[in-house]
C-alpha atoms as a PDB file:
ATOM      1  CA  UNK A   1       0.000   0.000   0.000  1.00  0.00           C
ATOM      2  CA  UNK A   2       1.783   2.848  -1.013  1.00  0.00           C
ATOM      3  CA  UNK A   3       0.660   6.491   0.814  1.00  0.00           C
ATOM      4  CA  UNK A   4       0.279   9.529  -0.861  1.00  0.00           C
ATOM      5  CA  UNK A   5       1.680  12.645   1.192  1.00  0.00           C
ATOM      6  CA  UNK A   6       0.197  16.087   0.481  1.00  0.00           C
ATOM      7  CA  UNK A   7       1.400  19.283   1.578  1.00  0.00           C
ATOM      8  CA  UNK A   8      -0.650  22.745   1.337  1.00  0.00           C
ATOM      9  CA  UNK A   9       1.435  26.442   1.219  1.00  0.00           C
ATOM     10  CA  UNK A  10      -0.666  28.412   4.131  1.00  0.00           C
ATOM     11  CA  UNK A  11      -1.400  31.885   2.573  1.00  0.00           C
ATOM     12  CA  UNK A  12      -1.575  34.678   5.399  1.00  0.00           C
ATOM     13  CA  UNK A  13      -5.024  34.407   6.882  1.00  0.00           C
ATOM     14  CA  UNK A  14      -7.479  37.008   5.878  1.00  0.00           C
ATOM     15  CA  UNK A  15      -8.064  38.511   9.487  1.00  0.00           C
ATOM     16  CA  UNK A  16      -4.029  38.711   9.474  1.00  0.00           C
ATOM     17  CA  UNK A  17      -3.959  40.570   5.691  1.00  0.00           C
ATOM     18  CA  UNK A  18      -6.927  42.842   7.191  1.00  0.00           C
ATOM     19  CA  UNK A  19      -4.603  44.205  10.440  1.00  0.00           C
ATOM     20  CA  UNK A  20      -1.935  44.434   8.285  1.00  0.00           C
ATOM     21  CA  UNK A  21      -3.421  46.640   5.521  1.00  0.00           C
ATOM     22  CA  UNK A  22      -3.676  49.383   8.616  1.00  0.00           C
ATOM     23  CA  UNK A  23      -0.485  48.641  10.862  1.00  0.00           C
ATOM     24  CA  UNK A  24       2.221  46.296  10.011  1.00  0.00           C
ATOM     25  CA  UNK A  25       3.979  43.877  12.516  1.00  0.00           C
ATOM     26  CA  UNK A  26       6.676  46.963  12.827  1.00  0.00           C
ATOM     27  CA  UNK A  27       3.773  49.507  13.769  1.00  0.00           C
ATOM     28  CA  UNK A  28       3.420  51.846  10.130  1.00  0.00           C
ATOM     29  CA  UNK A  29       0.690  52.027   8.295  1.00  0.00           C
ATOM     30  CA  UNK A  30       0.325  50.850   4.710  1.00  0.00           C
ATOM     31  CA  UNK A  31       1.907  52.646   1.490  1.00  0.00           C
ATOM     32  CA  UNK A  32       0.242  50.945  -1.296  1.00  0.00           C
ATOM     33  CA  UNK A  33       1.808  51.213  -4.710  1.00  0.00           C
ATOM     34  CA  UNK A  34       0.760  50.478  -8.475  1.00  0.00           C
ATOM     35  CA  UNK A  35       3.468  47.546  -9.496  1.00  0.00           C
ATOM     36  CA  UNK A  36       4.734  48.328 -12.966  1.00  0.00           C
ATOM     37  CA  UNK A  37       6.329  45.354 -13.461  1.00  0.00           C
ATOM     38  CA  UNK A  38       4.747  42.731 -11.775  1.00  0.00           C
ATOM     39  CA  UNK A  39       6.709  39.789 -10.479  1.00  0.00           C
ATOM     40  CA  UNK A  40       6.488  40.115  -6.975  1.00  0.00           C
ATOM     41  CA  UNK A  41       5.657  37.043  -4.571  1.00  0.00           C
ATOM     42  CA  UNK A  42       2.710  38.032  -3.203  1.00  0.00           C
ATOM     43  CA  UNK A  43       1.537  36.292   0.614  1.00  0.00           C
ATOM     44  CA  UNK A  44      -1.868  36.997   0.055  1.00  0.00           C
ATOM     45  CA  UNK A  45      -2.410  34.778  -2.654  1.00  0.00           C
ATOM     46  CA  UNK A  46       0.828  33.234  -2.961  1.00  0.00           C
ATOM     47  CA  UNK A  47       0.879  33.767  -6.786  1.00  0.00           C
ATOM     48  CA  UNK A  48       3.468  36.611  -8.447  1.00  0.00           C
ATOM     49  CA  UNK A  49       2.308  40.126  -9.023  1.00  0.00           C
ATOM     50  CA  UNK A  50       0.841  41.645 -12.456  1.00  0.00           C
ATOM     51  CA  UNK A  51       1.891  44.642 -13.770  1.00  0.00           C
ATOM     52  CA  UNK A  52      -0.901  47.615 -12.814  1.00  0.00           C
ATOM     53  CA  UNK A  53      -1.769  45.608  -9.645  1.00  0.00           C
ATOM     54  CA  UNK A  54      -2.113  47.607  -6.403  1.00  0.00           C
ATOM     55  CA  UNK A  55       0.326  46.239  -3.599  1.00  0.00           C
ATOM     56  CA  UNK A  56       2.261  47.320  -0.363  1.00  0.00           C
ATOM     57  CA  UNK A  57       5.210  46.281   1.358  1.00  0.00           C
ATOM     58  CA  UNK A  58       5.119  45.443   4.951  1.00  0.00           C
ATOM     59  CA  UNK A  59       6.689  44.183   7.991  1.00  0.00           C
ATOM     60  CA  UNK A  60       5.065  40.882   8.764  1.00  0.00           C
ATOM     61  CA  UNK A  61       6.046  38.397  12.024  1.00  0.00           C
ATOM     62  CA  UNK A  62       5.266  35.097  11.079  1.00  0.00           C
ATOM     63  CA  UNK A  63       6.837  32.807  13.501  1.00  0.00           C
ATOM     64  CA  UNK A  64       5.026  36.045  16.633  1.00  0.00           C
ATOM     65  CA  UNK A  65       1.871  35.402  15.063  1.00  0.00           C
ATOM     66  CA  UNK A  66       1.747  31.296  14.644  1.00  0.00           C
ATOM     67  CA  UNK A  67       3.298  31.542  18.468  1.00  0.00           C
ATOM     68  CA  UNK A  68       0.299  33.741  19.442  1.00  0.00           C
ATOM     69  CA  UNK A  69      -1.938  31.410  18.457  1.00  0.00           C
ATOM     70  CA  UNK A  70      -0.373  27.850  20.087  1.00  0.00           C
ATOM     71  CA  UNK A  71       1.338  29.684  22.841  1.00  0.00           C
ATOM     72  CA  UNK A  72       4.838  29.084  22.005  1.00  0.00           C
ATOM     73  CA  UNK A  73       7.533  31.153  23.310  1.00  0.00           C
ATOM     74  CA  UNK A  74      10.154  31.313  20.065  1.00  0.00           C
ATOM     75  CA  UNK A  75      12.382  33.926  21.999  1.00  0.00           C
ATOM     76  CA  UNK A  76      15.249  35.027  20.021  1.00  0.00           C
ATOM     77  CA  UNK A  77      13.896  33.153  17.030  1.00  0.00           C
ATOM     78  CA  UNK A  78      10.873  35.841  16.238  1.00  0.00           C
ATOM     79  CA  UNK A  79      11.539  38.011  13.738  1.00  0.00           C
ATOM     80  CA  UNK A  80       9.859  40.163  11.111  1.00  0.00           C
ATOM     81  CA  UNK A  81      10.692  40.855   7.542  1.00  0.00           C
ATOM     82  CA  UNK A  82       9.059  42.469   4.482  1.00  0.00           C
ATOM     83  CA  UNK A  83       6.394  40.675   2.534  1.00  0.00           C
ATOM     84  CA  UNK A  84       4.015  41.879  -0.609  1.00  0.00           C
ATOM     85  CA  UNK A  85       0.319  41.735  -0.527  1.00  0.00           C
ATOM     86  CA  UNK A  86      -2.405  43.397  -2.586  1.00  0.00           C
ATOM     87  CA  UNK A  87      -3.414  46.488  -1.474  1.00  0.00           C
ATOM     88  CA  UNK A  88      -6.908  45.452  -1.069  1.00  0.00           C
ATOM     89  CA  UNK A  89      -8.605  41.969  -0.414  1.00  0.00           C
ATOM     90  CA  UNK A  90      -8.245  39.163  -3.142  1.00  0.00           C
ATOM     91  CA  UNK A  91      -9.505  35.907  -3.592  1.00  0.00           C
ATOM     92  CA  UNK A  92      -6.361  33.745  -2.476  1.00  0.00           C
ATOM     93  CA  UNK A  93      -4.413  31.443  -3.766  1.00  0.00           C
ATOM     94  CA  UNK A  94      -5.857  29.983  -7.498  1.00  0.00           C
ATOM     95  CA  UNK A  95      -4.816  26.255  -6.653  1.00  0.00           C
ATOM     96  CA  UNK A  96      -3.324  24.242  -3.971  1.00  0.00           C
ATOM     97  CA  UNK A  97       0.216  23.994  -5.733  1.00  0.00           C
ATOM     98  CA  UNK A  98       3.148  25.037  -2.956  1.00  0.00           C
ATOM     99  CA  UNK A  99       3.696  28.070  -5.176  1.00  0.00           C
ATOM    100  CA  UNK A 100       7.546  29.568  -5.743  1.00  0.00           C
ATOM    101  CA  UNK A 101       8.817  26.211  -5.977  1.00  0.00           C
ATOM    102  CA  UNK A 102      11.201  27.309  -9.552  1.00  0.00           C
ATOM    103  CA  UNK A 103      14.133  28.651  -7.897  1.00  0.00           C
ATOM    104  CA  UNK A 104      16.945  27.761  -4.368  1.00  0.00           C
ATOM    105  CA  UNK A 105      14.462  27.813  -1.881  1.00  0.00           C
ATOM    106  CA  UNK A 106      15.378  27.192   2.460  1.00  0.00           C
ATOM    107  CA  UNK A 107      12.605  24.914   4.426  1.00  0.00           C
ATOM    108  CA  UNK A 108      12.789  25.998   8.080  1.00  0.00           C
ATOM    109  CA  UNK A 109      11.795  23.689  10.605  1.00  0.00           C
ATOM    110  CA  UNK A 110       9.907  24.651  14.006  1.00  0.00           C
ATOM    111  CA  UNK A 111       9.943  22.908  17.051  1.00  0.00           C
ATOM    112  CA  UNK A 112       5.927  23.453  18.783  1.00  0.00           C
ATOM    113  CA  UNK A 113       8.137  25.617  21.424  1.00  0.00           C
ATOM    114  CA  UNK A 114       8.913  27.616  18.498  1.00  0.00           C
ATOM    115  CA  UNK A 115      12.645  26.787  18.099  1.00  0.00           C
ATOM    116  CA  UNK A 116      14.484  26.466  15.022  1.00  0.00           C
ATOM    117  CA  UNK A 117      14.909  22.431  14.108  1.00  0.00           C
ATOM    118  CA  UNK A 118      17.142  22.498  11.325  1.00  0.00           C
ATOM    119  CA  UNK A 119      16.661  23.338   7.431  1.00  0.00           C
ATOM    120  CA  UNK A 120      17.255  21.830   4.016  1.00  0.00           C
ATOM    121  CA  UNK A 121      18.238  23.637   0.927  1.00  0.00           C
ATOM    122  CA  UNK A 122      16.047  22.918  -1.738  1.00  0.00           C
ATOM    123  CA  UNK A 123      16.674  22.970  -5.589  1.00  0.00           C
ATOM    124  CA  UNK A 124      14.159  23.742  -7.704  1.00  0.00           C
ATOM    125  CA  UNK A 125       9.994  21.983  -7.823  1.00  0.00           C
ATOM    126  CA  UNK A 126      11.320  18.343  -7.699  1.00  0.00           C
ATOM    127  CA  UNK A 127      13.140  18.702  -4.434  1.00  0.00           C
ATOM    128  CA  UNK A 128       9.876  20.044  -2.236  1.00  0.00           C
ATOM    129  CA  UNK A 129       8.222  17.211  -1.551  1.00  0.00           C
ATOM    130  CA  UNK A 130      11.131  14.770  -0.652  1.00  0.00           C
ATOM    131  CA  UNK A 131      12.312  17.734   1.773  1.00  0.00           C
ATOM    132  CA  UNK A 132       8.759  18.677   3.274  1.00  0.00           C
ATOM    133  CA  UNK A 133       8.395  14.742   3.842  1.00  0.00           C
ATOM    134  CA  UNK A 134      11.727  14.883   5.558  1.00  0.00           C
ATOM    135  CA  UNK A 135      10.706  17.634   7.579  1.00  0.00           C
ATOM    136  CA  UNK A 136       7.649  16.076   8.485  1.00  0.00           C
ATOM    137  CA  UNK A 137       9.018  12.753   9.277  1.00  0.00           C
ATOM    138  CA  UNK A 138      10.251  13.881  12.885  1.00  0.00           C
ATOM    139  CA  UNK A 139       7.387  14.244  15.048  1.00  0.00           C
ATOM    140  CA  UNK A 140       9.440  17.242  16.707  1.00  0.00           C
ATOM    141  CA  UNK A 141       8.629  19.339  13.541  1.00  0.00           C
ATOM    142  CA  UNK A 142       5.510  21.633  14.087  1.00  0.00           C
ATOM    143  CA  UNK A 143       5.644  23.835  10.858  1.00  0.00           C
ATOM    144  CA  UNK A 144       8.108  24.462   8.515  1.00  0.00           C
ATOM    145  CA  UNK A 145       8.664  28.159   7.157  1.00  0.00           C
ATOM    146  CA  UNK A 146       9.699  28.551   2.923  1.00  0.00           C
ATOM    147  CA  UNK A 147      11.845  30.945   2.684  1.00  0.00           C
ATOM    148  CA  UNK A 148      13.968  32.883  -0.506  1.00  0.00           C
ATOM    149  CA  UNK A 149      17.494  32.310  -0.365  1.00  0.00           C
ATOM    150  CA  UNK A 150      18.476  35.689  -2.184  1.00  0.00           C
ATOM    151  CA  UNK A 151      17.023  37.816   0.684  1.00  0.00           C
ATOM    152  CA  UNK A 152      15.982  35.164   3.296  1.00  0.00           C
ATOM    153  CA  UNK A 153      12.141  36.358   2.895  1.00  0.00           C
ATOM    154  CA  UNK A 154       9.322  34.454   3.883  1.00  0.00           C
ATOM    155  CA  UNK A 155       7.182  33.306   1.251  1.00  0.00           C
ATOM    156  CA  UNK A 156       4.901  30.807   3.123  1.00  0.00           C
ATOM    157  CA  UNK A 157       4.325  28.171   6.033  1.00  0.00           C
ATOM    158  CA  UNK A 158       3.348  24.423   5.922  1.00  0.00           C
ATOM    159  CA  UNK A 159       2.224  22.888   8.827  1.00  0.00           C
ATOM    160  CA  UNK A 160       1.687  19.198   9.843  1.00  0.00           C
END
């Protein structure tokens, strides 16, 4: 019998994209901005901007948050960095795909307390699911945190 693991990329909840559309995790307000280009990740929907879209770029504390909600204590390990939503509310994510999957990607593992369990480097779409299934595969791992390598941003959570 063979088993068939899935895993789902966790957009940032609505009620979180809501709060931070009028204060970021780092206390300023919103500066939304018409993207030219398009092309940037976007946490909301965890699909790449299009040119003309309406986004903003703010401070966003994922590990604070997920500890708020299970009452970890992740110490030293919180931290906040810049994400990219839309401006306004959108419909989420278009599929179930774990989304910016095409380039060097860093899988973060989290202890429940919130502590930093290791990572894997991952190269490219064929690599996710043999490293999420790694991660996964120690009962210590509570979530796992994909991150850019370039700039070390958060682009989404998986959790068990």
């Amino acid at each position: 019998m063979t088993t068939t693991i899935t895993h789902t990329a966790l957009p940032i909840a609505p009620a979180v994209l809501d709060e931070l559309r009028r204060t970021d995790d780092a206390g300023r307000p919103m500066a939304p901005f018409t993207d030219a280009e398009g092309g940037d990740p976007l946490r909301c929907c965890l699909r790449r901007s299009r040119a003309g879209e309406r986004v903003a770029l703010v401070s966003y504390a994922p590990l604070r948050r997920w500890a708020a909600e299970t009452g970890a204590e992740p110490g030293a390990y919180d931290e906040q960095g810049a994400v990219f939503i839309h401006a306004e509310p959108c419909a989420g994510p278009e599929d179930h795909e774990l989304p910016f999957t095409n380039a060097h990607r860093v899988l973060r593992r989290y202890s429940a307390a919130g502590r930093i369990l290791g990572g894997a480097l991952v190269d490219g779409p064929d690599g996710f699911a043999p490293a999420l299934a790694d991660a996964f595969a120690d009962p210590a791992v509570a979530l796992v945190h994909v991150r850019a390598v370039e700039y070390g941003c958060f682009l989404y959570e998986v959790r068990r």
